[in-house]
C-alpha atoms as a PDB file:
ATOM      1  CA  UNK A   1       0.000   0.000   0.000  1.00  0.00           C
ATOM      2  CA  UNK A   2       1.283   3.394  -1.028  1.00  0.00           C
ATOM      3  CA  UNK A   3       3.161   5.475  -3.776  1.00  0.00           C
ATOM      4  CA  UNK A   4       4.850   3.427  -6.756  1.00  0.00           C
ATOM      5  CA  UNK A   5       7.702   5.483  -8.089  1.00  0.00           C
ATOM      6  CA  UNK A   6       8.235   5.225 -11.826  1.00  0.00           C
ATOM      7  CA  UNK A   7      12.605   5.485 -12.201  1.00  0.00           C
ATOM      8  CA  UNK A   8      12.240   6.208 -15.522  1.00  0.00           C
ATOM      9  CA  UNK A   9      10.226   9.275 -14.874  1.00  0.00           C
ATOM     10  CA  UNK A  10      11.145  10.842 -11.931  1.00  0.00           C
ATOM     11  CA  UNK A  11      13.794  13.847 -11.747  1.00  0.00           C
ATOM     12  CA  UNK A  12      14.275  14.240  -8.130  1.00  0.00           C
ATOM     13  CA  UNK A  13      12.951  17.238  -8.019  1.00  0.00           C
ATOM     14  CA  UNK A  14      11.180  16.252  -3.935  1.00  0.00           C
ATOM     15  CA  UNK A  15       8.040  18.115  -4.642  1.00  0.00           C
ATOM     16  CA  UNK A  16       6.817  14.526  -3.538  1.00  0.00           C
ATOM     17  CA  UNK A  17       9.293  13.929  -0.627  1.00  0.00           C
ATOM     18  CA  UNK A  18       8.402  18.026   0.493  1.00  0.00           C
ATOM     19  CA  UNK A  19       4.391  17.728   0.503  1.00  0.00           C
ATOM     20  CA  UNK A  20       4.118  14.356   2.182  1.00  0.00           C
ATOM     21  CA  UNK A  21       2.380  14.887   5.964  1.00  0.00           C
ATOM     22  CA  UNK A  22       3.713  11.191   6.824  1.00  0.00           C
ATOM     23  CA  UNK A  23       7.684  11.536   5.624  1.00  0.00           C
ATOM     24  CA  UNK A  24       6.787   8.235   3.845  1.00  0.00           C
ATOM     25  CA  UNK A  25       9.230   9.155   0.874  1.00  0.00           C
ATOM     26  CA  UNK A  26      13.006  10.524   1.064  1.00  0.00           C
ATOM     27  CA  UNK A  27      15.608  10.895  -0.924  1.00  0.00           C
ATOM     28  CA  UNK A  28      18.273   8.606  -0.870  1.00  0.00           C
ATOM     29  CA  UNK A  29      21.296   7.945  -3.198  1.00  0.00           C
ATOM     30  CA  UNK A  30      19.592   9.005  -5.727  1.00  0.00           C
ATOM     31  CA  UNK A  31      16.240   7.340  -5.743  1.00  0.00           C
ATOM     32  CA  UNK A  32      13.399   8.046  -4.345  1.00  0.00           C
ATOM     33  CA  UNK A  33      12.662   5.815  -1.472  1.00  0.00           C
ATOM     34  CA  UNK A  34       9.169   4.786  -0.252  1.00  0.00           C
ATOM     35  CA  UNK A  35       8.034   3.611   3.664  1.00  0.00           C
ATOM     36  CA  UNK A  36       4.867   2.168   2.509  1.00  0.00           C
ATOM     37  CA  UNK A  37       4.105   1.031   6.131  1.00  0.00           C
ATOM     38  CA  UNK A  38       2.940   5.250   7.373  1.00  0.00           C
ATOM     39  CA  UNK A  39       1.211   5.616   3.963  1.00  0.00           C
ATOM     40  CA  UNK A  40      -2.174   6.924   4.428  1.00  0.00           C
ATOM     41  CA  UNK A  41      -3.206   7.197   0.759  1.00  0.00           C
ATOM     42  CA  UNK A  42      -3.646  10.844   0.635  1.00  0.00           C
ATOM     43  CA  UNK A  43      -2.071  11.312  -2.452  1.00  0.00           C
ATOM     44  CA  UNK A  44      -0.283  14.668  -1.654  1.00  0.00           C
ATOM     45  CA  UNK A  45       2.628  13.271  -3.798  1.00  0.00           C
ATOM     46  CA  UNK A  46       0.760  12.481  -6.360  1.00  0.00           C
ATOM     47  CA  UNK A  47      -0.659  15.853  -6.592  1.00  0.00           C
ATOM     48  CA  UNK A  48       2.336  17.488  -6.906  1.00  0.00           C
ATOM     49  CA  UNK A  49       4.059  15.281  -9.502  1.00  0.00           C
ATOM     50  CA  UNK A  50       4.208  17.273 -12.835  1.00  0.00           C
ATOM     51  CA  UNK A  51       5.925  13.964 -14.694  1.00  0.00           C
ATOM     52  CA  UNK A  52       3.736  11.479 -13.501  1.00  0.00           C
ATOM     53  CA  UNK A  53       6.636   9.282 -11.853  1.00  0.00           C
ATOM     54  CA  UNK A  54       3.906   8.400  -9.278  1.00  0.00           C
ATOM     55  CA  UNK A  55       1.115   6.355  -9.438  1.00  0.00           C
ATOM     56  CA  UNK A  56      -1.173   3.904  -6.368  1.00  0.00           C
ATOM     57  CA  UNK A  57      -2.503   0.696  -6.963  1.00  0.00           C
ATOM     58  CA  UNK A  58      -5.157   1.405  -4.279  1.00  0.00           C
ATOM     59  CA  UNK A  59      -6.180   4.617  -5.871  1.00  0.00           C
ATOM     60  CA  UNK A  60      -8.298   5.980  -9.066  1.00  0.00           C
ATOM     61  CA  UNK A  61      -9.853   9.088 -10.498  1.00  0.00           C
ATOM     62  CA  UNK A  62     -13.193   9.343  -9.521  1.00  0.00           C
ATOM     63  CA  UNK A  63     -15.264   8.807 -12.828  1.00  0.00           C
ATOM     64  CA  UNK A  64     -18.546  11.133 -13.497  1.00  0.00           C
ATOM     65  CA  UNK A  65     -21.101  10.547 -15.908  1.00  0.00           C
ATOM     66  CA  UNK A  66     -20.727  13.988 -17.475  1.00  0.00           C
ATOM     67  CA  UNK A  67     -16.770  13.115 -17.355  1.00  0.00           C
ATOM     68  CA  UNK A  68     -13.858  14.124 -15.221  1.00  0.00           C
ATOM     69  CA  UNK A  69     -13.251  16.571 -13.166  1.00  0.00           C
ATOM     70  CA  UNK A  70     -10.255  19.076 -13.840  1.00  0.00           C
ATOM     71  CA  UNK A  71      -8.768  21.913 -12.200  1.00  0.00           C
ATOM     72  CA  UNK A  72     -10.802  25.033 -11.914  1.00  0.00           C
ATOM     73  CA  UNK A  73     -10.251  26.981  -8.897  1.00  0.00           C
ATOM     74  CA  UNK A  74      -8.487  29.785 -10.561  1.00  0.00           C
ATOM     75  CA  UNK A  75     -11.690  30.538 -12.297  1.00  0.00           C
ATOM     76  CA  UNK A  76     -13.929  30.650  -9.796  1.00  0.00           C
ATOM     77  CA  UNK A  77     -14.392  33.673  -7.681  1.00  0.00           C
ATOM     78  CA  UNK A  78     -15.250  33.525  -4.096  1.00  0.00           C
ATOM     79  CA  UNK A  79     -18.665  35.395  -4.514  1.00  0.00           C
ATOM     80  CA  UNK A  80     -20.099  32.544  -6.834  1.00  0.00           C
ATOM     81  CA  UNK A  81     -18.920  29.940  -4.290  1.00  0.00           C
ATOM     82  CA  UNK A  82     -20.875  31.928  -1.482  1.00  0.00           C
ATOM     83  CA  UNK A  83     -23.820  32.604  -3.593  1.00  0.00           C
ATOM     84  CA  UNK A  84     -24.060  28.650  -4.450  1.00  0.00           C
ATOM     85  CA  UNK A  85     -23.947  28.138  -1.370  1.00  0.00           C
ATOM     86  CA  UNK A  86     -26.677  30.416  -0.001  1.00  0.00           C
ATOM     87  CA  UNK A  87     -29.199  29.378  -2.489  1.00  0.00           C
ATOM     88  CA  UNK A  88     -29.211  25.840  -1.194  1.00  0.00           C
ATOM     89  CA  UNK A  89     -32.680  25.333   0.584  1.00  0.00           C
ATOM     90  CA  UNK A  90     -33.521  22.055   2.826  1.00  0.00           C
ATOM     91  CA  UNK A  91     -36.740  21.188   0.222  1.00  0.00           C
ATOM     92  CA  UNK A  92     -39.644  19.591   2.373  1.00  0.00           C
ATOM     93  CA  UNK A  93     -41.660  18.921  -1.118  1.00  0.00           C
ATOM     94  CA  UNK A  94     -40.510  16.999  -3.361  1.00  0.00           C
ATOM     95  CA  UNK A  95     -42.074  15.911  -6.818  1.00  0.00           C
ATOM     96  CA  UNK A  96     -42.320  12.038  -7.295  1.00  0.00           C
ATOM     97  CA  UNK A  97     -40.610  11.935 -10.213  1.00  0.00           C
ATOM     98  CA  UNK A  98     -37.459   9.326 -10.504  1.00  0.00           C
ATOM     99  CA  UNK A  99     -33.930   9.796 -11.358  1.00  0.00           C
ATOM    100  CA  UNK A 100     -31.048   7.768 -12.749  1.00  0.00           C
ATOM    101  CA  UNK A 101     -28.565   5.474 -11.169  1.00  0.00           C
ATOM    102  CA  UNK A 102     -26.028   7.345 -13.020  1.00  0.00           C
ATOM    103  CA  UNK A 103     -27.003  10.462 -11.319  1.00  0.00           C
ATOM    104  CA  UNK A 104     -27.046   8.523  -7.651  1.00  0.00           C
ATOM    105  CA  UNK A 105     -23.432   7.547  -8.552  1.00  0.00           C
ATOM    106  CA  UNK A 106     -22.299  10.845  -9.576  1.00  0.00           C
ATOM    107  CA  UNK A 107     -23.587  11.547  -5.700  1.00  0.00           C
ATOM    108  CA  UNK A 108     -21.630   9.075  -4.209  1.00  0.00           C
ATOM    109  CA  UNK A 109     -18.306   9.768  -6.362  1.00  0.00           C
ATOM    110  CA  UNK A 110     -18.658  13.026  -5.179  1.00  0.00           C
ATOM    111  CA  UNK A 111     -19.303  12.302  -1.331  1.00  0.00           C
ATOM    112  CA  UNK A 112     -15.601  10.357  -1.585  1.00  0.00           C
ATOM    113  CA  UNK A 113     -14.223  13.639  -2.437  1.00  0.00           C
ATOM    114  CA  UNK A 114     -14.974  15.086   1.278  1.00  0.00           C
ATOM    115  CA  UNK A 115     -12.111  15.518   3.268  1.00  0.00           C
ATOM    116  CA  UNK A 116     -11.686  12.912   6.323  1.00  0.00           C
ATOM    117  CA  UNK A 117      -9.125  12.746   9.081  1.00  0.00           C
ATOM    118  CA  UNK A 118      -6.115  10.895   8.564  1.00  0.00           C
ATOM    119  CA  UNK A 119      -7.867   9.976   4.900  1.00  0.00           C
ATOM    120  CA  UNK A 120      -9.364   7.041   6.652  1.00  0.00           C
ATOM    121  CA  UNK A 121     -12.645   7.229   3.969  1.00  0.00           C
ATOM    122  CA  UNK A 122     -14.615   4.652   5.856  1.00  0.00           C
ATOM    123  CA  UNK A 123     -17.754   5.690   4.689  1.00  0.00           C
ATOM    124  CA  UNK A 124     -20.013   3.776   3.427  1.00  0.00           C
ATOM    125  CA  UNK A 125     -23.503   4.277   1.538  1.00  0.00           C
ATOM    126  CA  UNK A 126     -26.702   2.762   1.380  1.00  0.00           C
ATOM    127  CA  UNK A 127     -28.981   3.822  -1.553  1.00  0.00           C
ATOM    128  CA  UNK A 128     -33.012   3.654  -1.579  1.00  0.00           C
ATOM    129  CA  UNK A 129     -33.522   4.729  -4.840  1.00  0.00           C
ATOM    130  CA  UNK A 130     -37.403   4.159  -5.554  1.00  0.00           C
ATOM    131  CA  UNK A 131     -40.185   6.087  -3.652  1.00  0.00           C
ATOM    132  CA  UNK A 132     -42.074   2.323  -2.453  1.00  0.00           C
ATOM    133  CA  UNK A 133     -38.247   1.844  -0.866  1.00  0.00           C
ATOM    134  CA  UNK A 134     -38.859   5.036   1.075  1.00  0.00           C
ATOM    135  CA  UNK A 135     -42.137   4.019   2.308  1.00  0.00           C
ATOM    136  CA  UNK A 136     -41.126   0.661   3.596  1.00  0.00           C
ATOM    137  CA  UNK A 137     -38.160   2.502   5.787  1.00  0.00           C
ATOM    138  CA  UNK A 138     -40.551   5.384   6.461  1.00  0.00           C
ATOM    139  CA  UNK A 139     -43.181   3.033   7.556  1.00  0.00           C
ATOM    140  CA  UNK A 140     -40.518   0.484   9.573  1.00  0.00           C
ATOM    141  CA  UNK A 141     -39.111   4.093  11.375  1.00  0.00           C
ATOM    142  CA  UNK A 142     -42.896   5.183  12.111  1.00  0.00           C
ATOM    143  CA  UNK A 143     -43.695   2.034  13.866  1.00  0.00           C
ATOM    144  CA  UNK A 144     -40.028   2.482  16.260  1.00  0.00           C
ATOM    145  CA  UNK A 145     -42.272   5.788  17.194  1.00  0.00           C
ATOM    146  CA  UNK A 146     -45.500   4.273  17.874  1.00  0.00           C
ATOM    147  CA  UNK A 147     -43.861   2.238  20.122  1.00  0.00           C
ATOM    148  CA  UNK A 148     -41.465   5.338  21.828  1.00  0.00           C
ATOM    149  CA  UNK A 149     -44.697   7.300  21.666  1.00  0.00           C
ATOM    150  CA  UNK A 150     -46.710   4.632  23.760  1.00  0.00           C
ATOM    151  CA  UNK A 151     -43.940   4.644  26.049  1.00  0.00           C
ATOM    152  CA  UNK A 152     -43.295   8.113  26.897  1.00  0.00           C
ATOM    153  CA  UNK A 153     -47.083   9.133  26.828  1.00  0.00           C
ATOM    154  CA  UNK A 154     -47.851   6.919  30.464  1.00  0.00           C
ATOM    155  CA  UNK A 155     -46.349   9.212  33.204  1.00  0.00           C
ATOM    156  CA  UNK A 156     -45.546   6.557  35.826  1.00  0.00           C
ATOM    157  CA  UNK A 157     -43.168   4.919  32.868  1.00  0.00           C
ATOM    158  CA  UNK A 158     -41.595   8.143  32.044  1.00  0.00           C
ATOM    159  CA  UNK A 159     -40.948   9.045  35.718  1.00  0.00           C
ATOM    160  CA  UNK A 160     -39.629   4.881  36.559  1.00  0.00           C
ATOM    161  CA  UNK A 161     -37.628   4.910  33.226  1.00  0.00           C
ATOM    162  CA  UNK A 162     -35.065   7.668  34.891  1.00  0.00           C
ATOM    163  CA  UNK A 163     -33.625   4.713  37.073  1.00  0.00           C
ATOM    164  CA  UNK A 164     -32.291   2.804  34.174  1.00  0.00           C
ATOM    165  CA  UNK A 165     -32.558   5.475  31.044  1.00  0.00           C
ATOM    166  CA  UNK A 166     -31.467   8.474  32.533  1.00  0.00           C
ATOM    167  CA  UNK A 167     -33.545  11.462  31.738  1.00  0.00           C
ATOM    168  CA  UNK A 168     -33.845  10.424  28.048  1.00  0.00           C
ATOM    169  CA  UNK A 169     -37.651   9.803  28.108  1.00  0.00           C
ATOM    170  CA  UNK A 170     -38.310  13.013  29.834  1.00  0.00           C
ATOM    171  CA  UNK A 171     -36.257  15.024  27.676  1.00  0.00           C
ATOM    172  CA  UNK A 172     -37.962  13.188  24.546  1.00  0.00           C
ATOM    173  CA  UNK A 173     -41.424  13.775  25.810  1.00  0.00           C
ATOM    174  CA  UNK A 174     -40.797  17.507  26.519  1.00  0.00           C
ATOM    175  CA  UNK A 175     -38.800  18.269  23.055  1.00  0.00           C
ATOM    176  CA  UNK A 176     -40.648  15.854  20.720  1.00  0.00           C
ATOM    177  CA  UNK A 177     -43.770  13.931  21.848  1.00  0.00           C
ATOM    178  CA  UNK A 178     -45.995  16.111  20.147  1.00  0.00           C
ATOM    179  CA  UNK A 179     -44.616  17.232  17.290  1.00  0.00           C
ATOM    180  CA  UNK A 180     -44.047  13.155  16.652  1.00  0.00           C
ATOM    181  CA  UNK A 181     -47.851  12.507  17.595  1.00  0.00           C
ATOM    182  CA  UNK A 182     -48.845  14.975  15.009  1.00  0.00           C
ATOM    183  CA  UNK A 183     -47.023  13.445  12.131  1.00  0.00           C
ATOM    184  CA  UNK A 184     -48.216  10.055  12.982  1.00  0.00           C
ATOM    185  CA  UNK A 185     -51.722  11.235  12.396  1.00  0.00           C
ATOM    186  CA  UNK A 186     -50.591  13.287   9.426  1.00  0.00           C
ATOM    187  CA  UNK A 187     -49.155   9.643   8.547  1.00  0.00           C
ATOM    188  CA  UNK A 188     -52.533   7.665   8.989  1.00  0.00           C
ATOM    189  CA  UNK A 189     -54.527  10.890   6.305  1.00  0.00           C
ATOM    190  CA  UNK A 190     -51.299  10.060   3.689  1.00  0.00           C
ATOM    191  CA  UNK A 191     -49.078  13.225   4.376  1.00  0.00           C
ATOM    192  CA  UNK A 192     -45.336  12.253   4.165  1.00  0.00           C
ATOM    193  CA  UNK A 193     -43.689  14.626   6.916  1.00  0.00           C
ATOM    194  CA  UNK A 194     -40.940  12.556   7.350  1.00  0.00           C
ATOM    195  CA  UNK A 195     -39.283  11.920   3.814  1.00  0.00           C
ATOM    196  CA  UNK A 196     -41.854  14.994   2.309  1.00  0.00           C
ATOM    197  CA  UNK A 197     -42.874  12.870  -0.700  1.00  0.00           C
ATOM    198  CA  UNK A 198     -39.008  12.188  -1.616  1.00  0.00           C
ATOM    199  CA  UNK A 199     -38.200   9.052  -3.963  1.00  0.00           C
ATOM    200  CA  UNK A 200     -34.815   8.466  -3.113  1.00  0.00           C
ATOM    201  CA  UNK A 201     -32.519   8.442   0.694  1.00  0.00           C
ATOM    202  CA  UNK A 202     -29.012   7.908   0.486  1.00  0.00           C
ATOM    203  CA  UNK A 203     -27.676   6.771   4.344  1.00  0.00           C
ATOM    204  CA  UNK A 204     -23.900   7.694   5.357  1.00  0.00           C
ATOM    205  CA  UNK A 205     -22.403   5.178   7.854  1.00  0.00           C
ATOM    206  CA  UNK A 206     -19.484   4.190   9.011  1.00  0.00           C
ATOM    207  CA  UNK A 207     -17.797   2.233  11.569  1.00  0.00           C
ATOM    208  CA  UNK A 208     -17.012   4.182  14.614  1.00  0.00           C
ATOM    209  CA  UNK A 209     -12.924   3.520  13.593  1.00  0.00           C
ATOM    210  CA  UNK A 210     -10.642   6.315  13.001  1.00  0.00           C
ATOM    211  CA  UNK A 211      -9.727   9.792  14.749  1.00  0.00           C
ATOM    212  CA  UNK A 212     -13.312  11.881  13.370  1.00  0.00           C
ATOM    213  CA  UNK A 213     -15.645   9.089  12.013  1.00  0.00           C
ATOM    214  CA  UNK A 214     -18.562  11.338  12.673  1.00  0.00           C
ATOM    215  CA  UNK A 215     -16.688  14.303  11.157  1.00  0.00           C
ATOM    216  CA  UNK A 216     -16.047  12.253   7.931  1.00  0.00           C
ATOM    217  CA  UNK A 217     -19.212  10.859   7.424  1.00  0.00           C
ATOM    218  CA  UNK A 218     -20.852  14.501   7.395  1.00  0.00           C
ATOM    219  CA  UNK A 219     -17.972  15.721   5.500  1.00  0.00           C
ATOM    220  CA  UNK A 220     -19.303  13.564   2.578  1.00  0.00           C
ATOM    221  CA  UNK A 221     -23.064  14.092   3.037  1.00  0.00           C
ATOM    222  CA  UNK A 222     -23.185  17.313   2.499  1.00  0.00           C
ATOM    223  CA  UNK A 223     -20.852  17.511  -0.080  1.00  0.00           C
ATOM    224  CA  UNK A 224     -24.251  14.959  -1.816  1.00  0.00           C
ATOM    225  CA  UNK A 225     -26.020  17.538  -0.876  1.00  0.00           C
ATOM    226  CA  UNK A 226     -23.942  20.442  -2.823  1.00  0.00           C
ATOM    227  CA  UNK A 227     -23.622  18.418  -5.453  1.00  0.00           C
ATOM    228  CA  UNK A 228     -27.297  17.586  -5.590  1.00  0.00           C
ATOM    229  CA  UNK A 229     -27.877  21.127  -5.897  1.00  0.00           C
ATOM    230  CA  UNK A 230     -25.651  21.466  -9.023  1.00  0.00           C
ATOM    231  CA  UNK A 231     -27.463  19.013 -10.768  1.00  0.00           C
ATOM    232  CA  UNK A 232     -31.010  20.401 -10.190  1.00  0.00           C
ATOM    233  CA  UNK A 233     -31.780  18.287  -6.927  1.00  0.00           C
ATOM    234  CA  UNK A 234     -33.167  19.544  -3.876  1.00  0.00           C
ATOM    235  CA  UNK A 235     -31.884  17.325  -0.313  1.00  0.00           C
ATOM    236  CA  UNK A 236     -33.075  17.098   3.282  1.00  0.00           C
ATOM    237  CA  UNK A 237     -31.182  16.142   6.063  1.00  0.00           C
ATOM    238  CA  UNK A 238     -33.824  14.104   7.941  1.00  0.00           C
ATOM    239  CA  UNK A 239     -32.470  14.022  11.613  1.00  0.00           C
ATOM    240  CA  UNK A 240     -35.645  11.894  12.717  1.00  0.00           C
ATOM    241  CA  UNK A 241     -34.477   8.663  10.987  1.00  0.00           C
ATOM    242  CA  UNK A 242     -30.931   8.811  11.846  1.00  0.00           C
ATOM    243  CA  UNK A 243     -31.126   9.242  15.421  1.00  0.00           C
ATOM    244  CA  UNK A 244     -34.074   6.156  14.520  1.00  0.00           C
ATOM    245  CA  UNK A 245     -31.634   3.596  12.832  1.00  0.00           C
ATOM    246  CA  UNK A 246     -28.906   4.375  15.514  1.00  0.00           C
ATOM    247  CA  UNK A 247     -31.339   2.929  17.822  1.00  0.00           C
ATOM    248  CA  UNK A 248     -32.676  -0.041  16.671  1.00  0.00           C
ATOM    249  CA  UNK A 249     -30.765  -2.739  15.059  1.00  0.00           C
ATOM    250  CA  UNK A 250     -33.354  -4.380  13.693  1.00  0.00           C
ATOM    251  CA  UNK A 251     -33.913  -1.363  11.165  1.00  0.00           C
ATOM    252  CA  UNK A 252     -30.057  -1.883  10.193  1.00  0.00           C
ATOM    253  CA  UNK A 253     -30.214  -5.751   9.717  1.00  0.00           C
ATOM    254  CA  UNK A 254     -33.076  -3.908   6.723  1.00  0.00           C
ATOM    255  CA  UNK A 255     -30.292  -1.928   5.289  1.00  0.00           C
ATOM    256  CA  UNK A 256     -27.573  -4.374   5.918  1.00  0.00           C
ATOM    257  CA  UNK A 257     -25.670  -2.565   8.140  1.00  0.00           C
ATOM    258  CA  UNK A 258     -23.730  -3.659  10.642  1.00  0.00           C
ATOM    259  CA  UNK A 259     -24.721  -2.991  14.229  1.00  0.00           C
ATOM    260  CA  UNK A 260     -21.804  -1.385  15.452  1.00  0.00           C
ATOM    261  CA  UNK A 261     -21.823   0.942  12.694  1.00  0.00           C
ATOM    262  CA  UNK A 262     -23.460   4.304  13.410  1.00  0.00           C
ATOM    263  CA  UNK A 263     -25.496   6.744  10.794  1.00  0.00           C
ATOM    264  CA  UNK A 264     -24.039  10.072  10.342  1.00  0.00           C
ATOM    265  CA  UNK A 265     -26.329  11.623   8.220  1.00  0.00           C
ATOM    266  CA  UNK A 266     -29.688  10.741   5.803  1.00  0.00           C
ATOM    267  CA  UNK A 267     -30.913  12.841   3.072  1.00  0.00           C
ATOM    268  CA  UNK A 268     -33.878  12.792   1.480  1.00  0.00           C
ATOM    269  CA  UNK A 269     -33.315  13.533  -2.368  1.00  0.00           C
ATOM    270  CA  UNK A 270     -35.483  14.577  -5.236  1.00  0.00           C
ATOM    271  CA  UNK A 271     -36.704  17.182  -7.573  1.00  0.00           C
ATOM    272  CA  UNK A 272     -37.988  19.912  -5.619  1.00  0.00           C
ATOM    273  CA  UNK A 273     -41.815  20.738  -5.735  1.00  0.00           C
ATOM    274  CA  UNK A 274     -40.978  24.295  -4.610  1.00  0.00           C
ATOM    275  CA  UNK A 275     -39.752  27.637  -6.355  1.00  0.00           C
ATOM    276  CA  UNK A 276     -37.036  29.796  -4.257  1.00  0.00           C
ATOM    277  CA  UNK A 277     -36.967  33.209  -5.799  1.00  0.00           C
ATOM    278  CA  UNK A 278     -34.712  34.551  -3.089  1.00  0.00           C
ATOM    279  CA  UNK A 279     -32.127  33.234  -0.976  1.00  0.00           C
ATOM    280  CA  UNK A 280     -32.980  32.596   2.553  1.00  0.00           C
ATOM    281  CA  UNK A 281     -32.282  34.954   6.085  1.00  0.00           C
ATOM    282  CA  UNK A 282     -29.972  34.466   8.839  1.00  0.00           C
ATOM    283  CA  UNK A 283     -29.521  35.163  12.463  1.00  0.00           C
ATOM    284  CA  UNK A 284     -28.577  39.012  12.886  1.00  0.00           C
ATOM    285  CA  UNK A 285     -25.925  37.585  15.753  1.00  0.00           C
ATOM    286  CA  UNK A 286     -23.330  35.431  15.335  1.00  0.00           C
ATOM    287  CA  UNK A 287     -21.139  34.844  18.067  1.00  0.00           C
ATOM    288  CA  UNK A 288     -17.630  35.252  17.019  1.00  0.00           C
ATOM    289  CA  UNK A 289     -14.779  36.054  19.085  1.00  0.00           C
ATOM    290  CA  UNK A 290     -10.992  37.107  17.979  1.00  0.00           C
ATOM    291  CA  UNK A 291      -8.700  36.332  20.094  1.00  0.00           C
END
């Protein structure tokens, strides 16, 4: 695992040997030699090789279907950045119509381009591409709250539960019990107020390995969620169903993912139903402090 040095092509100039946050390469005698064992794929070297002396087994260009990617930043100016930004609304309607598998991979090639400590990448992605898909996890997610619901709604329970829960059921029946009431009878007349009518989720998970696993993970869903902007696509981060497939396995067994692995983010995905002719408000004060 790491850097393969092509003899032939390399000139010793060290750009690689300079840039490389691991000292895997040096220079030595000559040659260009290569600790493979500290090698965390990050591909600074790479990077920086004008003569293409370096190449990675492990490694390959991300592949689009509208083709590759190629460097750009010296066009862009910071205002259009910040402006692409701002117009990107969390869409809570979303028209039923389908997209592509092309366009779901496109989403997923760009998630791996997220930044993620040490360059661990171990995300991983589940895909329910197909609006009856959505149903059966929005259904399987309503009945966990039916059940939390029934739970949290008998006082002598709530009060009993502190002695082996903690103050989790209180907290839950002061900051959500309603609001989770209501759209289970929104659910029963048809009205979709978890998903919001959208026919595709993509899940971010990972094992809880690494220095920032949670970091990562949301590191690469929003970057789906930029990118599903670009290409016409409105997302929702729906915090309701990942806190709800962190907590029961059985959901995960559905989506075949491991127990121990935890859900960072899920987004709801689709063509929004909605028309933004402005970009959105903020929060007069922000609390910022130079020190």
């Amino acid at each position: 695992m790491g850097p393969i040095v092509d003899k032939d092509k390399c000139t010793l100039c060290c750009e690689c040997v300079n840039i490389c946050p691991k000292e895997v390469l040096s220079l030595h005698n000559n040659e260009i030699i290569v600790n493979k064992e500290d090698c965390i794929l990050c591909s600074h070297c790479y990077c920086v090789c004008r003569f293409d002396a370096i190449t990675f087994a492990e490694l390959t260009k991300p592949a689009f279907s509208f083709g590759y990617t190629r460097t750009v930043k010296h066009e862009i100016k910071p205002a259009d950045i910040i402006s692409f930004i701002h117009s990107r609304r969390s869409i809570m309607a979303f028209k039923p119509d389908s997209f592509s598998q092309n366009q779901i991979k496109d989403l997923i090639q760009a998630a791996v381009l997220a930044p993620s400590a040490s360059n661990c990448q171990r995300w991983q992605f589940v895909v329910l591409n197909g609006r009856e898909k959505v149903l059966k996890l929005a259904e399987d997610i309503k009945h966990f709250f039916i059940n939390i619901n029934k739970i949290a709604s008998n006082p002598l329970i709530r009060y009993l539960s502190i002695f082996f829960a903690g103050k989790k059921i209180l907290h839950y029946y002061k900051n959500n019990y309603e609001s989770v009431k209501l759209a289970l009878n929104r659910a029963k007349e048809g009205k979709d107020l978890l998903f919001h009518g959208a026919p595709c989720v993509i899940i971010v998970h990972s094992d809880m390995e690494g220095s920032m696993p949670i970091e990562d993970g949301q590191y690469a869903a929003y970057t789906i969620a930029l990118t599903a902007h670009a290409m016409g696509l409105g997302s929702c981060f729906i915090g309701y169903a990942s806190a709800t497939i962190n907590n029961a396995n059985y959901i995960k067994h559905k989506l075949l993912m491991p127990n121990n692995h935890r859900v960072h983010a899920v987004i709801a995905l689709g063509y929004p139903n909605t028309n933004f002719v402005k970009n959105a408000l903020r929060k007069k004060d922000v609390n910022i402090k130079f020190l």
